[in-house]
N, C-alpha and C. Protein backbone atom coordinates (compact mmCIF):
# COMPACT_ATOMS: atom_id res chain seq x y z
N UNK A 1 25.72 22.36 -38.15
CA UNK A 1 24.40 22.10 -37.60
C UNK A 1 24.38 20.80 -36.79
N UNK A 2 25.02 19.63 -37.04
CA UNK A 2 25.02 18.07 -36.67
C UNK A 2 25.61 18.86 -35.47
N UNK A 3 27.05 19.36 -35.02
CA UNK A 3 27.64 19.60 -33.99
C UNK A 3 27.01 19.80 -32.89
N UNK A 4 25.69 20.41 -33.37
CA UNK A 4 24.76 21.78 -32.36
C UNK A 4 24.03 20.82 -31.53
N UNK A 5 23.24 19.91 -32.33
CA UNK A 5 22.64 19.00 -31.79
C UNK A 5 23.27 17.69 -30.92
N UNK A 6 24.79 17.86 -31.21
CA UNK A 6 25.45 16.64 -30.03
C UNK A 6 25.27 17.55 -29.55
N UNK A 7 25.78 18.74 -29.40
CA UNK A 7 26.34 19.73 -28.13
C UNK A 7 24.91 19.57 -27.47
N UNK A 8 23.34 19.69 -27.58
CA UNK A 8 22.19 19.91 -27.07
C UNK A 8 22.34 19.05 -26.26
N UNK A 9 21.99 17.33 -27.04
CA UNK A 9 21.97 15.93 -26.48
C UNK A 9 22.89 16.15 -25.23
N UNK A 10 24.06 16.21 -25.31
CA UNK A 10 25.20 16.32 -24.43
C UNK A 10 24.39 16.68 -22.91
N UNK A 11 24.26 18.51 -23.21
CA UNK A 11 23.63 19.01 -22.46
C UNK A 11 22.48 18.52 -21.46
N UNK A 12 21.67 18.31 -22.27
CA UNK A 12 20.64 17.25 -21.58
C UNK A 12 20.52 16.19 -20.76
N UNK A 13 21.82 14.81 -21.28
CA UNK A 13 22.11 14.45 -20.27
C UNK A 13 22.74 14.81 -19.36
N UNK A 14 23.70 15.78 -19.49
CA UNK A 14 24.42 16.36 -18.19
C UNK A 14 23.12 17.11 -17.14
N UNK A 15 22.30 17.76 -17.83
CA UNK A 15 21.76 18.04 -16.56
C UNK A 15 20.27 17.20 -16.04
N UNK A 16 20.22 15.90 -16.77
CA UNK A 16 19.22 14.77 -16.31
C UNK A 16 20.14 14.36 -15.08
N UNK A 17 21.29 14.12 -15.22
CA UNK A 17 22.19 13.27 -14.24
C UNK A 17 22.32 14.19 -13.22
N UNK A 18 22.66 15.70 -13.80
CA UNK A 18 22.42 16.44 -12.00
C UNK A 18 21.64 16.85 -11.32
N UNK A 19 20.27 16.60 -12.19
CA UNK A 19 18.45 16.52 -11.00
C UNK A 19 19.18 15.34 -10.17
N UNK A 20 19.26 14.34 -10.96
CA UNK A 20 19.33 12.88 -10.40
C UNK A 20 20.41 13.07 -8.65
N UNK A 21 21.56 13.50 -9.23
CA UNK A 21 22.18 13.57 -7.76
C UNK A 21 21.75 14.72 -6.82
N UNK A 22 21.13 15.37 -7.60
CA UNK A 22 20.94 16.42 -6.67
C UNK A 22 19.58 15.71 -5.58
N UNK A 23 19.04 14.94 -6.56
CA UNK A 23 17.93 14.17 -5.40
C UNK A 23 17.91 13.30 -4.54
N UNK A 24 19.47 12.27 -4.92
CA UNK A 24 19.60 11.23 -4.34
C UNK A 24 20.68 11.88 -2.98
N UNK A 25 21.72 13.43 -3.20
CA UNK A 25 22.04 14.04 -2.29
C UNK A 25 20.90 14.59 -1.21
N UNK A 26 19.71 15.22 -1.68
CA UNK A 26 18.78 15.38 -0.77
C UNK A 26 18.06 14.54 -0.17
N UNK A 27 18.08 13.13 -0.09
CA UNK A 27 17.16 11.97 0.24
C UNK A 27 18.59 11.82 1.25
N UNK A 28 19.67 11.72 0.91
CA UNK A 28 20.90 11.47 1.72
C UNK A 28 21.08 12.40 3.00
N UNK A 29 20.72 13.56 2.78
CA UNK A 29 21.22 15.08 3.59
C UNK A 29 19.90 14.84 5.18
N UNK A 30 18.58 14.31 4.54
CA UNK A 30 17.47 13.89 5.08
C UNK A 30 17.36 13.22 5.97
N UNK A 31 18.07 12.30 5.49
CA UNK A 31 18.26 10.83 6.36
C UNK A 31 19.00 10.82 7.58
N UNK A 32 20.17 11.27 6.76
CA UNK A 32 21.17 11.94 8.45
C UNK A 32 20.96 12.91 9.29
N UNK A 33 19.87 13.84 8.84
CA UNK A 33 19.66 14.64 9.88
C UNK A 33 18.17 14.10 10.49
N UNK A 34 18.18 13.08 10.45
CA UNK A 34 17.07 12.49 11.05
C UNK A 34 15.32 12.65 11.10
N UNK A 35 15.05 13.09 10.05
CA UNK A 35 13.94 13.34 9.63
C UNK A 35 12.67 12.32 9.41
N UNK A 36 13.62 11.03 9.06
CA UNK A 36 12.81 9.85 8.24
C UNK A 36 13.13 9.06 9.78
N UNK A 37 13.40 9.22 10.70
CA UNK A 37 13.68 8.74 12.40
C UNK A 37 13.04 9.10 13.17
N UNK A 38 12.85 10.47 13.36
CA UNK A 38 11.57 11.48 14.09
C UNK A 38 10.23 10.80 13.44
N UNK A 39 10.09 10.67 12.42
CA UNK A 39 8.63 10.64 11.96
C UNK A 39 8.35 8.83 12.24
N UNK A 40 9.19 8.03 12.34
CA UNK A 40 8.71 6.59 12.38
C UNK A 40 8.98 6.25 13.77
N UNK A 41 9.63 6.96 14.15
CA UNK A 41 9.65 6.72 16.00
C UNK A 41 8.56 7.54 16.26
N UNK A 42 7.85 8.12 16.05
CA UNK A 42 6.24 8.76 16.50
C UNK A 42 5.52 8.13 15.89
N UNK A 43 5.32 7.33 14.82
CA UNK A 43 4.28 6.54 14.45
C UNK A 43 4.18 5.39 15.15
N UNK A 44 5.84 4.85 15.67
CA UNK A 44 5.55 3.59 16.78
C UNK A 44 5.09 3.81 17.83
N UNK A 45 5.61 4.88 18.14
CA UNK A 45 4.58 5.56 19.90
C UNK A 45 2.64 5.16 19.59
N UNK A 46 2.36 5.43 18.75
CA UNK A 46 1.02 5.56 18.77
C UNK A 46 0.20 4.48 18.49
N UNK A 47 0.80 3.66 18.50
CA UNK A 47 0.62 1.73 17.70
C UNK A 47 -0.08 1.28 18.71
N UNK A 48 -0.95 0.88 19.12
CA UNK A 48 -1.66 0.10 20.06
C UNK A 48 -1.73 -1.77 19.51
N UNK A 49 -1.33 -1.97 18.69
CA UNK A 49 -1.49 -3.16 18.64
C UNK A 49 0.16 -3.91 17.85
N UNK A 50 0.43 -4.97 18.28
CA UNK A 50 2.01 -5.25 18.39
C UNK A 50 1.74 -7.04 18.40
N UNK A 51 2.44 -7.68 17.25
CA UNK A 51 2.04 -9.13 17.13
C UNK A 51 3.69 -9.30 17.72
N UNK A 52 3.52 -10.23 19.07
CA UNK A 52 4.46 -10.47 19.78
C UNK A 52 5.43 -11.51 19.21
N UNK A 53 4.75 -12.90 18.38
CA UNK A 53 5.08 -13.87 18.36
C UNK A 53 4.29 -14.66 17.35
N UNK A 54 5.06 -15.37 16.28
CA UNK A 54 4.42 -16.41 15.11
C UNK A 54 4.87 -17.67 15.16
N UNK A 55 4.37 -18.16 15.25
CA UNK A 55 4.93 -19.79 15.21
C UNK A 55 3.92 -20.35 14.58
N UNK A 56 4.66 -20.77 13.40
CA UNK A 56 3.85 -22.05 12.26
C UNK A 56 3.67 -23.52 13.25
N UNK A 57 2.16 -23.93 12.25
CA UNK A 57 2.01 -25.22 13.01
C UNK A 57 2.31 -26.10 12.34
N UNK A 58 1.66 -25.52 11.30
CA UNK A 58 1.89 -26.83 10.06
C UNK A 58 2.12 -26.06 8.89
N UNK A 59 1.50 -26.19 7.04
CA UNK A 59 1.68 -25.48 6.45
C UNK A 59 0.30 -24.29 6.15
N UNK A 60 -0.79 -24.83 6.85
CA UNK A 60 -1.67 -23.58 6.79
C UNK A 60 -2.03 -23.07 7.81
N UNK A 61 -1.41 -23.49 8.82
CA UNK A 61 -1.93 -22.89 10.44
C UNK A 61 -0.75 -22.18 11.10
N UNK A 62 -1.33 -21.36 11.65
CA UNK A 62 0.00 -20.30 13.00
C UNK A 62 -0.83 -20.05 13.86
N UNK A 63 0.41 -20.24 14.92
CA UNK A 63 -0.28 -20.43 15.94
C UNK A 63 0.42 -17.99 16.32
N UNK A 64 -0.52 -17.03 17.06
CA UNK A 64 0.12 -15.74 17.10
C UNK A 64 -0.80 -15.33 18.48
N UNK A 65 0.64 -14.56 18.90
CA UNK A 65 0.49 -13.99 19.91
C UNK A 65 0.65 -12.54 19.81
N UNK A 66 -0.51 -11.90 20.05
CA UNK A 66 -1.02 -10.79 19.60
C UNK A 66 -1.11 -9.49 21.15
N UNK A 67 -0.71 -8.15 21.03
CA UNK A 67 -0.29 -7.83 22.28
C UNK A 67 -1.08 -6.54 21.66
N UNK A 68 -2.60 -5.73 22.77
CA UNK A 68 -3.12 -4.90 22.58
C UNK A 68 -3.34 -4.38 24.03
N UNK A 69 -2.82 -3.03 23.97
CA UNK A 69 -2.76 -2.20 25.24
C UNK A 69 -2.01 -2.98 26.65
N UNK A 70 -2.93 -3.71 27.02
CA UNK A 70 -2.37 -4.03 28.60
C UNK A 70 -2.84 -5.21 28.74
N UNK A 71 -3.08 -6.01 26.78
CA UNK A 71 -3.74 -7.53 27.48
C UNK A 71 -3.29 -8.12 25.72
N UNK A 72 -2.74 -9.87 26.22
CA UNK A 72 -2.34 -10.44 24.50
C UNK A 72 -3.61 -11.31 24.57
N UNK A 73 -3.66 -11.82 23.21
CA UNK A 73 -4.63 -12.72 22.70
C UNK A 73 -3.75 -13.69 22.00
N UNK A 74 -4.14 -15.06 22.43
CA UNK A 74 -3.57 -16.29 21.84
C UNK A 74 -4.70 -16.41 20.23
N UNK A 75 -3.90 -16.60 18.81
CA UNK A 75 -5.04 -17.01 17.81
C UNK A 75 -4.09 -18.07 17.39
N UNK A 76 -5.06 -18.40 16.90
CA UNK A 76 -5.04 -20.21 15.59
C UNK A 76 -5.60 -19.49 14.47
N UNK A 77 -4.68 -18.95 13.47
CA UNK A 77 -5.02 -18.36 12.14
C UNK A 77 -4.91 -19.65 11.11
N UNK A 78 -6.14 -19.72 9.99
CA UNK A 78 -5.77 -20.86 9.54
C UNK A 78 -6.65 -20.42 7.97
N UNK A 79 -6.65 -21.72 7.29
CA UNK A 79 -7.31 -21.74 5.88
C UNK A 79 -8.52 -21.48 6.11
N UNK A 80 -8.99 -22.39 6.95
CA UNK A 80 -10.37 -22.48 6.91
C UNK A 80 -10.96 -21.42 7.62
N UNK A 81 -10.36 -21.39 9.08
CA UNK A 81 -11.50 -20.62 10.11
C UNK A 81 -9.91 -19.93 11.18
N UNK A 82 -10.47 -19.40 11.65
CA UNK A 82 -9.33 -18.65 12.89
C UNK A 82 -10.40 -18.75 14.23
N UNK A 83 -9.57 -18.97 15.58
CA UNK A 83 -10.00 -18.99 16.53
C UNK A 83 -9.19 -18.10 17.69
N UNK A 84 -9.73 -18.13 18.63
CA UNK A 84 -9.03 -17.06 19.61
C UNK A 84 -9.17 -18.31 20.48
N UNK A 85 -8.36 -18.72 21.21
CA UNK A 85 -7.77 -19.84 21.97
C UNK A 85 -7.65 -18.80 23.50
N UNK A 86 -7.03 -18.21 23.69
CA UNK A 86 -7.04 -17.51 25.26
C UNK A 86 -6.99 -15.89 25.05
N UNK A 87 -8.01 -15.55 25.90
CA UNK A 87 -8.54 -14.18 25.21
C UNK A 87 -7.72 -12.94 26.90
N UNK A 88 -7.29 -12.75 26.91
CA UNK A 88 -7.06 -11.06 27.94
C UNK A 88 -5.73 -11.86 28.74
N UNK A 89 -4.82 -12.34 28.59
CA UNK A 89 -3.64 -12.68 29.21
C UNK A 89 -2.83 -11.55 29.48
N UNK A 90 -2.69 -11.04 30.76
CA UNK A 90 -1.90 -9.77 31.39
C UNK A 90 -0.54 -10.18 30.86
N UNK A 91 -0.37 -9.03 31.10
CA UNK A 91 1.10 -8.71 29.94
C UNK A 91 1.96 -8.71 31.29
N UNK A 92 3.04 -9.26 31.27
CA UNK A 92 4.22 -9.33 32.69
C UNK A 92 5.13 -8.34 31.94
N UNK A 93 5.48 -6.85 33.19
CA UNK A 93 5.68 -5.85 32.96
C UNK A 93 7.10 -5.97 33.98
């Protein structure tokens, strides 16, 4: 009877471990055929808004350059307050 029950246990993990590869083979099989590439290169197509540039000023201020459609916005993000410093700067294409 003791035997039956290693032999079960046994079993069990053997086939916990081959869901396991069998999933980490299908996340693998996925990847290379480009599935998880198609879908995030079409989500970047559709992005209208794109932060160009961060530069810290100090330790609570950045200074960001912010790029929407066909015009950036200069901000001063900060603790206290945020400001927009130069508002519709044409984008050099």
């Amino acid at each position: 009877m003791e035997w039956a029950l290693f032999l079960k246990a046994v079993l069990a993990l053997a086939f916990v471990l081959g869901l396991m590869l069998l999933t980490l083979w299908a996340v693998k099989y996925l990847e290379v055929r480009g599935v998880k590439n198609r879908f995030m290169r079409r989500l970047q197509n559709e992005r209208r808004i794109d932060v160009v540039e961060v530069k810290r000023i100090d330790a609570r201020n950045s200074l960001v350059l912010v790029r929407r459609d066909d015009s950036e916005y200069l901000l001063v993000l900060g603790s206290s307050q945020n400001l927009v410093l130069d508002a519709n700067i044409k984008v050099k294409k």
